[in-house]
N, C-alpha and C. Protein backbone atom coordinates (compact mmCIF):
# COMPACT_ATOMS: atom_id res chain seq x y z
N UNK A 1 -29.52 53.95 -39.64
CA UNK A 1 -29.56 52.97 -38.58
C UNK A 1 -28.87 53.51 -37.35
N UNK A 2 -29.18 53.20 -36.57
CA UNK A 2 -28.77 53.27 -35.21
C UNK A 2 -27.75 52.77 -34.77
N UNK A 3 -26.58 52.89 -33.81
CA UNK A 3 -25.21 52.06 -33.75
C UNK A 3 -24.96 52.34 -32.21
N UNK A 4 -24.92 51.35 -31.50
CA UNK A 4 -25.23 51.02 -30.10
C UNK A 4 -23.73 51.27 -29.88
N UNK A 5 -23.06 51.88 -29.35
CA UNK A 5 -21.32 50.96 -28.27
C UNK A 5 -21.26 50.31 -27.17
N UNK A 6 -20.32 49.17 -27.78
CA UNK A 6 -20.59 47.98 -26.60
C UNK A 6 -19.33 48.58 -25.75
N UNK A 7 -18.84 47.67 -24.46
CA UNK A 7 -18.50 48.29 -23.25
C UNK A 7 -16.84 48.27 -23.89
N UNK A 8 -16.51 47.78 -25.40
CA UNK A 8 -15.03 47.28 -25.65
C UNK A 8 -14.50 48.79 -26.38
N UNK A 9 -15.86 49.68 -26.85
CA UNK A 9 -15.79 51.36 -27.56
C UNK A 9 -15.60 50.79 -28.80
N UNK A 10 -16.48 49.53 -29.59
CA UNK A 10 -16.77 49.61 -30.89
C UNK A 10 -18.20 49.53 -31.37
N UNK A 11 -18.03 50.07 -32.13
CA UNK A 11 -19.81 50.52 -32.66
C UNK A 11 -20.21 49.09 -33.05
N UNK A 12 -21.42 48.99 -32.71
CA UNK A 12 -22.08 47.84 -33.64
C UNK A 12 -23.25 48.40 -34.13
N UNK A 13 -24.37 47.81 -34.64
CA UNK A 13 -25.19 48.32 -35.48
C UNK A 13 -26.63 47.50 -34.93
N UNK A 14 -27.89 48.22 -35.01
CA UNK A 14 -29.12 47.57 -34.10
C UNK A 14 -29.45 46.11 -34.71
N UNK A 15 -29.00 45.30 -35.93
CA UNK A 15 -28.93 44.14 -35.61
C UNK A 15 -28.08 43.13 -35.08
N UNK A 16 -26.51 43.89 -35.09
CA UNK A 16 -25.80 42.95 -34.10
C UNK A 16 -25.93 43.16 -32.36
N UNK A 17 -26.08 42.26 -31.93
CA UNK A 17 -25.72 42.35 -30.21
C UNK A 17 -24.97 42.49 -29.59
N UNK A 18 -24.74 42.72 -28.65
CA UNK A 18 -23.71 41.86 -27.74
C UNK A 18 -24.83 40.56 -26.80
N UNK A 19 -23.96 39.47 -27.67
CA UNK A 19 -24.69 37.92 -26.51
C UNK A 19 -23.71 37.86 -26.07
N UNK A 20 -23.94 37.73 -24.60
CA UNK A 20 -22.92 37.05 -23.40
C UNK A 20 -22.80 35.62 -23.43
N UNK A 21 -21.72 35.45 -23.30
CA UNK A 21 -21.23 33.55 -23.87
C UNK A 21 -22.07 33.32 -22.56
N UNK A 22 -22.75 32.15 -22.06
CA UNK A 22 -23.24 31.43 -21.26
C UNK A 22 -22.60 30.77 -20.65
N UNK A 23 -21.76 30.74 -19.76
CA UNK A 23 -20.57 30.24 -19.05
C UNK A 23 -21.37 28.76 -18.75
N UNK A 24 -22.58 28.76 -17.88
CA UNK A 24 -22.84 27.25 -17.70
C UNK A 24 -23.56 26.21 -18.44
N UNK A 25 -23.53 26.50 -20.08
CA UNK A 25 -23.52 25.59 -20.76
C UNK A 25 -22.36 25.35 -20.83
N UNK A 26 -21.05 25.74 -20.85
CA UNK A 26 -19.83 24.98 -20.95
C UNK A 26 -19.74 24.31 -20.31
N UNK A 27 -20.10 24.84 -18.72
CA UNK A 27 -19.51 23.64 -17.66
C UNK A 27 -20.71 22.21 -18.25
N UNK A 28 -21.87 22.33 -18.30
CA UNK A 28 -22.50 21.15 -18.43
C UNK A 28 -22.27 20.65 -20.02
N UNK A 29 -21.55 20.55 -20.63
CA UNK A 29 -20.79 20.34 -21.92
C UNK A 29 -19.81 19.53 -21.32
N UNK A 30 -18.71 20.46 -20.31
CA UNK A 30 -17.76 19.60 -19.98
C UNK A 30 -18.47 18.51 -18.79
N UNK A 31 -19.14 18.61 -18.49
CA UNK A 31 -19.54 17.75 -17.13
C UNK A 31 -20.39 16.68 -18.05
N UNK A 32 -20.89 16.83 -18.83
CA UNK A 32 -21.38 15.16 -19.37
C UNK A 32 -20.57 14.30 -19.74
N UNK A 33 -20.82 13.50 -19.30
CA UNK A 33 -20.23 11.81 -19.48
C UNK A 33 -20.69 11.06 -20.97
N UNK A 34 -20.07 10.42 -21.56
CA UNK A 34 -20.66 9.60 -22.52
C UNK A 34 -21.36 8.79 -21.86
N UNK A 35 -21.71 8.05 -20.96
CA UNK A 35 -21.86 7.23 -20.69
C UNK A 35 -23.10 6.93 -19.66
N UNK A 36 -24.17 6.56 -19.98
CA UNK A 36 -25.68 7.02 -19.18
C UNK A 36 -25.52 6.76 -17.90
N UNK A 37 -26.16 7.45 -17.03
CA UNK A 37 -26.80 7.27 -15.48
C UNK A 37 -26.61 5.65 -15.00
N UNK A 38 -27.79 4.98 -16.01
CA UNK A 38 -27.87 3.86 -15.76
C UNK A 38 -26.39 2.96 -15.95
N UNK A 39 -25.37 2.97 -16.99
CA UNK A 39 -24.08 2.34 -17.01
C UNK A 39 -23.72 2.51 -15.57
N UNK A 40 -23.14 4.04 -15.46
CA UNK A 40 -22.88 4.30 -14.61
C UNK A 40 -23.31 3.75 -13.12
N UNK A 41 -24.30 3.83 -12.86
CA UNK A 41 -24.70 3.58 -11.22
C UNK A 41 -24.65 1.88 -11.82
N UNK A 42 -24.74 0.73 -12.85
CA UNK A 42 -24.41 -0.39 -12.74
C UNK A 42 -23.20 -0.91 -12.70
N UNK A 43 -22.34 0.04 -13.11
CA UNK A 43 -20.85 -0.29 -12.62
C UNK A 43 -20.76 -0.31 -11.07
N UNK A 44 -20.84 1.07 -10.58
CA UNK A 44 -20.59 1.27 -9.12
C UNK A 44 -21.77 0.12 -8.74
N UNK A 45 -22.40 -0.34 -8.52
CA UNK A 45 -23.65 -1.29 -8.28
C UNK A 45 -22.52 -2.73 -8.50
N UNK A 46 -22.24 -3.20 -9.03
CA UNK A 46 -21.21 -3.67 -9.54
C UNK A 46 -20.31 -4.18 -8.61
N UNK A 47 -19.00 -3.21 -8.73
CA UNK A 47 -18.45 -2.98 -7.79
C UNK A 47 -18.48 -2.98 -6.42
N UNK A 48 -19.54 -2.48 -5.71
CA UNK A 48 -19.66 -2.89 -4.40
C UNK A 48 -20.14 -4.34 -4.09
N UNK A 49 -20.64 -4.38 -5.13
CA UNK A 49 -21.43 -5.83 -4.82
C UNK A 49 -19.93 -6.93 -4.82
N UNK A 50 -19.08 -7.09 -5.94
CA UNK A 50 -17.73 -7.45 -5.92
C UNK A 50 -16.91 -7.00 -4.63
N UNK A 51 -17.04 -6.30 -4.07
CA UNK A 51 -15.85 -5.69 -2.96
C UNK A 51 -16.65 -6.27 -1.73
N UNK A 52 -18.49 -6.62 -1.69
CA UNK A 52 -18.44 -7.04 -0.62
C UNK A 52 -18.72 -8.51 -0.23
N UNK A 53 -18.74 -9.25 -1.88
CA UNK A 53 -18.43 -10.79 -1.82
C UNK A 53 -16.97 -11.14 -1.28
N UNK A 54 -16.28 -10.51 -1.77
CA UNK A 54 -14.46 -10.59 -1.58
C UNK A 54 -14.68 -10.03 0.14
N UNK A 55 -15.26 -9.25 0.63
CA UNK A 55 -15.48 -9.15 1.97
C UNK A 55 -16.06 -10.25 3.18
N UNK A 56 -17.07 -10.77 2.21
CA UNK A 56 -17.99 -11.99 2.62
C UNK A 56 -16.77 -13.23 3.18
N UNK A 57 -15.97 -13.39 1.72
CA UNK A 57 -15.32 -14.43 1.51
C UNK A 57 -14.12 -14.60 2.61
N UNK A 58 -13.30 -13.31 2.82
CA UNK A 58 -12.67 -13.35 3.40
C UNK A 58 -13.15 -13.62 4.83
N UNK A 59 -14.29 -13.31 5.58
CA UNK A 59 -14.61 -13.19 6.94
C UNK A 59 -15.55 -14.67 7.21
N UNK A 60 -15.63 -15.45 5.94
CA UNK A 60 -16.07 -16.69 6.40
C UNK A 60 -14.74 -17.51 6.18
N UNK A 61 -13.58 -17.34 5.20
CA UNK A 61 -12.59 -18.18 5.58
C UNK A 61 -11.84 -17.94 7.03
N UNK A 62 -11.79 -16.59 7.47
CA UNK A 62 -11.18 -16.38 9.08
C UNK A 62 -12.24 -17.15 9.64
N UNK A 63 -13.61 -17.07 9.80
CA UNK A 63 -14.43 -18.06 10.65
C UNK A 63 -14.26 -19.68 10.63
N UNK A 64 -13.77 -19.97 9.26
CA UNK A 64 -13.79 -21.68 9.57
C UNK A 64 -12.54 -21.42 9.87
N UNK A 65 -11.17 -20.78 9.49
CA UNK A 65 -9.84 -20.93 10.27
C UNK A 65 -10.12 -20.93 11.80
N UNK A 66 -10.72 -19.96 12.14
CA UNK A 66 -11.34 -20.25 14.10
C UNK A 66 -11.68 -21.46 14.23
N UNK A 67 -12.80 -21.76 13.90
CA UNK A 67 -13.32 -22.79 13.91
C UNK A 67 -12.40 -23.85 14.19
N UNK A 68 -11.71 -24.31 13.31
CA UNK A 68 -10.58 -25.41 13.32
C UNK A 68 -9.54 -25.31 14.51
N UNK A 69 -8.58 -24.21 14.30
CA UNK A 69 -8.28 -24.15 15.74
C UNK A 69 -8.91 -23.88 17.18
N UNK A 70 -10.06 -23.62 17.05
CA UNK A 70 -10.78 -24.04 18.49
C UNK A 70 -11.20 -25.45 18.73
N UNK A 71 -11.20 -26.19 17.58
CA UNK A 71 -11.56 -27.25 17.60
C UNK A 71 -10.67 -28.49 18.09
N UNK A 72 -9.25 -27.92 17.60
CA UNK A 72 -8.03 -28.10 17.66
C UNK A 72 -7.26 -28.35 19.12
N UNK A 73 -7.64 -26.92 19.55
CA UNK A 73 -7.51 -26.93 21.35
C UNK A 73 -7.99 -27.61 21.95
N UNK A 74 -9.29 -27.31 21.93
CA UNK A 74 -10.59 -28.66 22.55
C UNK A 74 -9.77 -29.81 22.46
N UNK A 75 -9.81 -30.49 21.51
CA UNK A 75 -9.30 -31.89 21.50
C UNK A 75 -7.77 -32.09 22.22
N UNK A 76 -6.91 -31.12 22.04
CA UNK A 76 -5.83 -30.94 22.86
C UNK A 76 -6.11 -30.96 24.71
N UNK A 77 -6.77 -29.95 24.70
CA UNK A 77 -7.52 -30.03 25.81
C UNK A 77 -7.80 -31.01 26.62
N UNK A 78 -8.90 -31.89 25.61
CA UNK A 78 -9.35 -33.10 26.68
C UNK A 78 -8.24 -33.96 26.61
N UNK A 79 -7.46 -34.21 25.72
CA UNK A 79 -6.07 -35.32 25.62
C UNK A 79 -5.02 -34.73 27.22
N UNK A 80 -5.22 -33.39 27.16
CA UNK A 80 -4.26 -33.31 28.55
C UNK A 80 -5.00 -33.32 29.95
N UNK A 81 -5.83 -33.13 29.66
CA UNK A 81 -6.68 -33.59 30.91
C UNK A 81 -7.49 -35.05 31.64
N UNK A 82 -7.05 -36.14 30.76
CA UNK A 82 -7.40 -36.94 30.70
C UNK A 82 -6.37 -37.59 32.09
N UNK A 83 -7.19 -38.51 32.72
CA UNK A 83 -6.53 -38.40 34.30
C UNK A 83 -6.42 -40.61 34.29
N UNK A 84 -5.59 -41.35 34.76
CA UNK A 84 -5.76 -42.71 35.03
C UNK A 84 -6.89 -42.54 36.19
N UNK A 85 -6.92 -44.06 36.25
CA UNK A 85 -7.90 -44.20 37.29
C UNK A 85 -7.89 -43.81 38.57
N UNK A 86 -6.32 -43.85 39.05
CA UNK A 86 -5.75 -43.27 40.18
C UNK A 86 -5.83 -42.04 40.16
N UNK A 87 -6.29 -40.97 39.20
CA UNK A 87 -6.18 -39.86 39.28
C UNK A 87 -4.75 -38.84 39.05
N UNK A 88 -3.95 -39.30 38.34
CA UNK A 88 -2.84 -39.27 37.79
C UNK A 88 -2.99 -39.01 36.29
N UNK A 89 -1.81 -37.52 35.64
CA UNK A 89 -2.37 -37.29 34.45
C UNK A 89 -1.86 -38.58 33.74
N UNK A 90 -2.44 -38.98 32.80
CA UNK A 90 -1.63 -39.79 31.33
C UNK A 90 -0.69 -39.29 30.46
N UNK A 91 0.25 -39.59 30.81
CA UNK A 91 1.78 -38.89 30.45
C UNK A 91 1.87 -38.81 28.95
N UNK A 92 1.21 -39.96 28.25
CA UNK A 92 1.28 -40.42 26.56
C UNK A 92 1.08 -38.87 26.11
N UNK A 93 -0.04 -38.39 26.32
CA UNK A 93 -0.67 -37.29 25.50
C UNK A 93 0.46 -36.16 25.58
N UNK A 94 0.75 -35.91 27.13
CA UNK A 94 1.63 -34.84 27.79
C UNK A 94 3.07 -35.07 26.79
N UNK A 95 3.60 -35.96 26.58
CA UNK A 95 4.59 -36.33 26.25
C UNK A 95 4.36 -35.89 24.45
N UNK A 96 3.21 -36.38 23.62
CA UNK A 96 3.43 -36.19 22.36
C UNK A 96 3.33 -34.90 21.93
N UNK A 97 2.72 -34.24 23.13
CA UNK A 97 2.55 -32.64 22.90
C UNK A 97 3.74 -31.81 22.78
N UNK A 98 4.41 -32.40 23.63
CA UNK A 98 6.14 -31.88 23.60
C UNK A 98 7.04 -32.10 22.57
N UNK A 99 6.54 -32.98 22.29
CA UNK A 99 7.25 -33.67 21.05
C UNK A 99 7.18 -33.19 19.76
N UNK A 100 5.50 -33.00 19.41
CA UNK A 100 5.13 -32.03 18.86
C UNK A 100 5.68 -30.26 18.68
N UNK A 101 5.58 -29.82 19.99
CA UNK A 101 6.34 -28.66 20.32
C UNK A 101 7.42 -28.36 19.67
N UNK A 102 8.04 -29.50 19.95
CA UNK A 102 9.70 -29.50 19.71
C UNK A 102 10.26 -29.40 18.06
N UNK A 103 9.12 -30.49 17.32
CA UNK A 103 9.41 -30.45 15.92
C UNK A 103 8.84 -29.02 15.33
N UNK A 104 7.93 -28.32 16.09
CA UNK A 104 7.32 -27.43 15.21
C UNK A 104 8.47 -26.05 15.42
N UNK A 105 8.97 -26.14 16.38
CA UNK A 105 10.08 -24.73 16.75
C UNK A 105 11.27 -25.27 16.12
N UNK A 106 11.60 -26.47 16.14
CA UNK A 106 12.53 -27.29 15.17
C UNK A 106 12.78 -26.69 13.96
N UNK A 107 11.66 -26.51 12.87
CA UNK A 107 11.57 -26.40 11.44
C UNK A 107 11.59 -25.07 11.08
């Protein structure tokens, strides 16, 4: 028989080889997931969909919080602008606003 030397200077013989380990079946060994494509992209699917209800949620409760305090002003608004017949403001409103004022820097 014939006896080949591999590059390490030991003889082998014409039915053993030298096979070169396949480096990128390891990596795709280590790179699989248990866990299919489909799990996978329905989690993340998932997830965004959750992150952008909680997004939703938050930017319609800041909208009705606007809401209310613009609504808030307005009505403040026309209460201080409200004039007697003489054209003179109405002190009532002017007055509870202060009053108001006062308890809220108060507390």
């Amino acid at each position: 028989e014939k006896s080949e030397k591999t590059h390490d200077g030991s003889a082998t013989g014409e039915g053993s080889r030298i096979v070169k380990s396949d480096g990128n079946k390891k990596k795709n060994k280590d790179k699989k997931n248990p866990y299919s494509l489909k799990q996978v992209y329905d989690w993340k699917r998932e997830e965004t969909e959750k992150a952008n209800m909680e997004r939703d949620a938050i930017r319609k409760a800041k909208e009705v919080e606007r809401a209310r305090a613009e609504a808030k002003r307005k009505a403040a608004k026309e209460r201080m602008l409200k004039k007697t017949r003489h054209g003179q403001p109405v002190m009532k409103y002017r007055i509870e606003h202060l009053l108001q004022s006062l308890e809220g820097s108060k507390s």
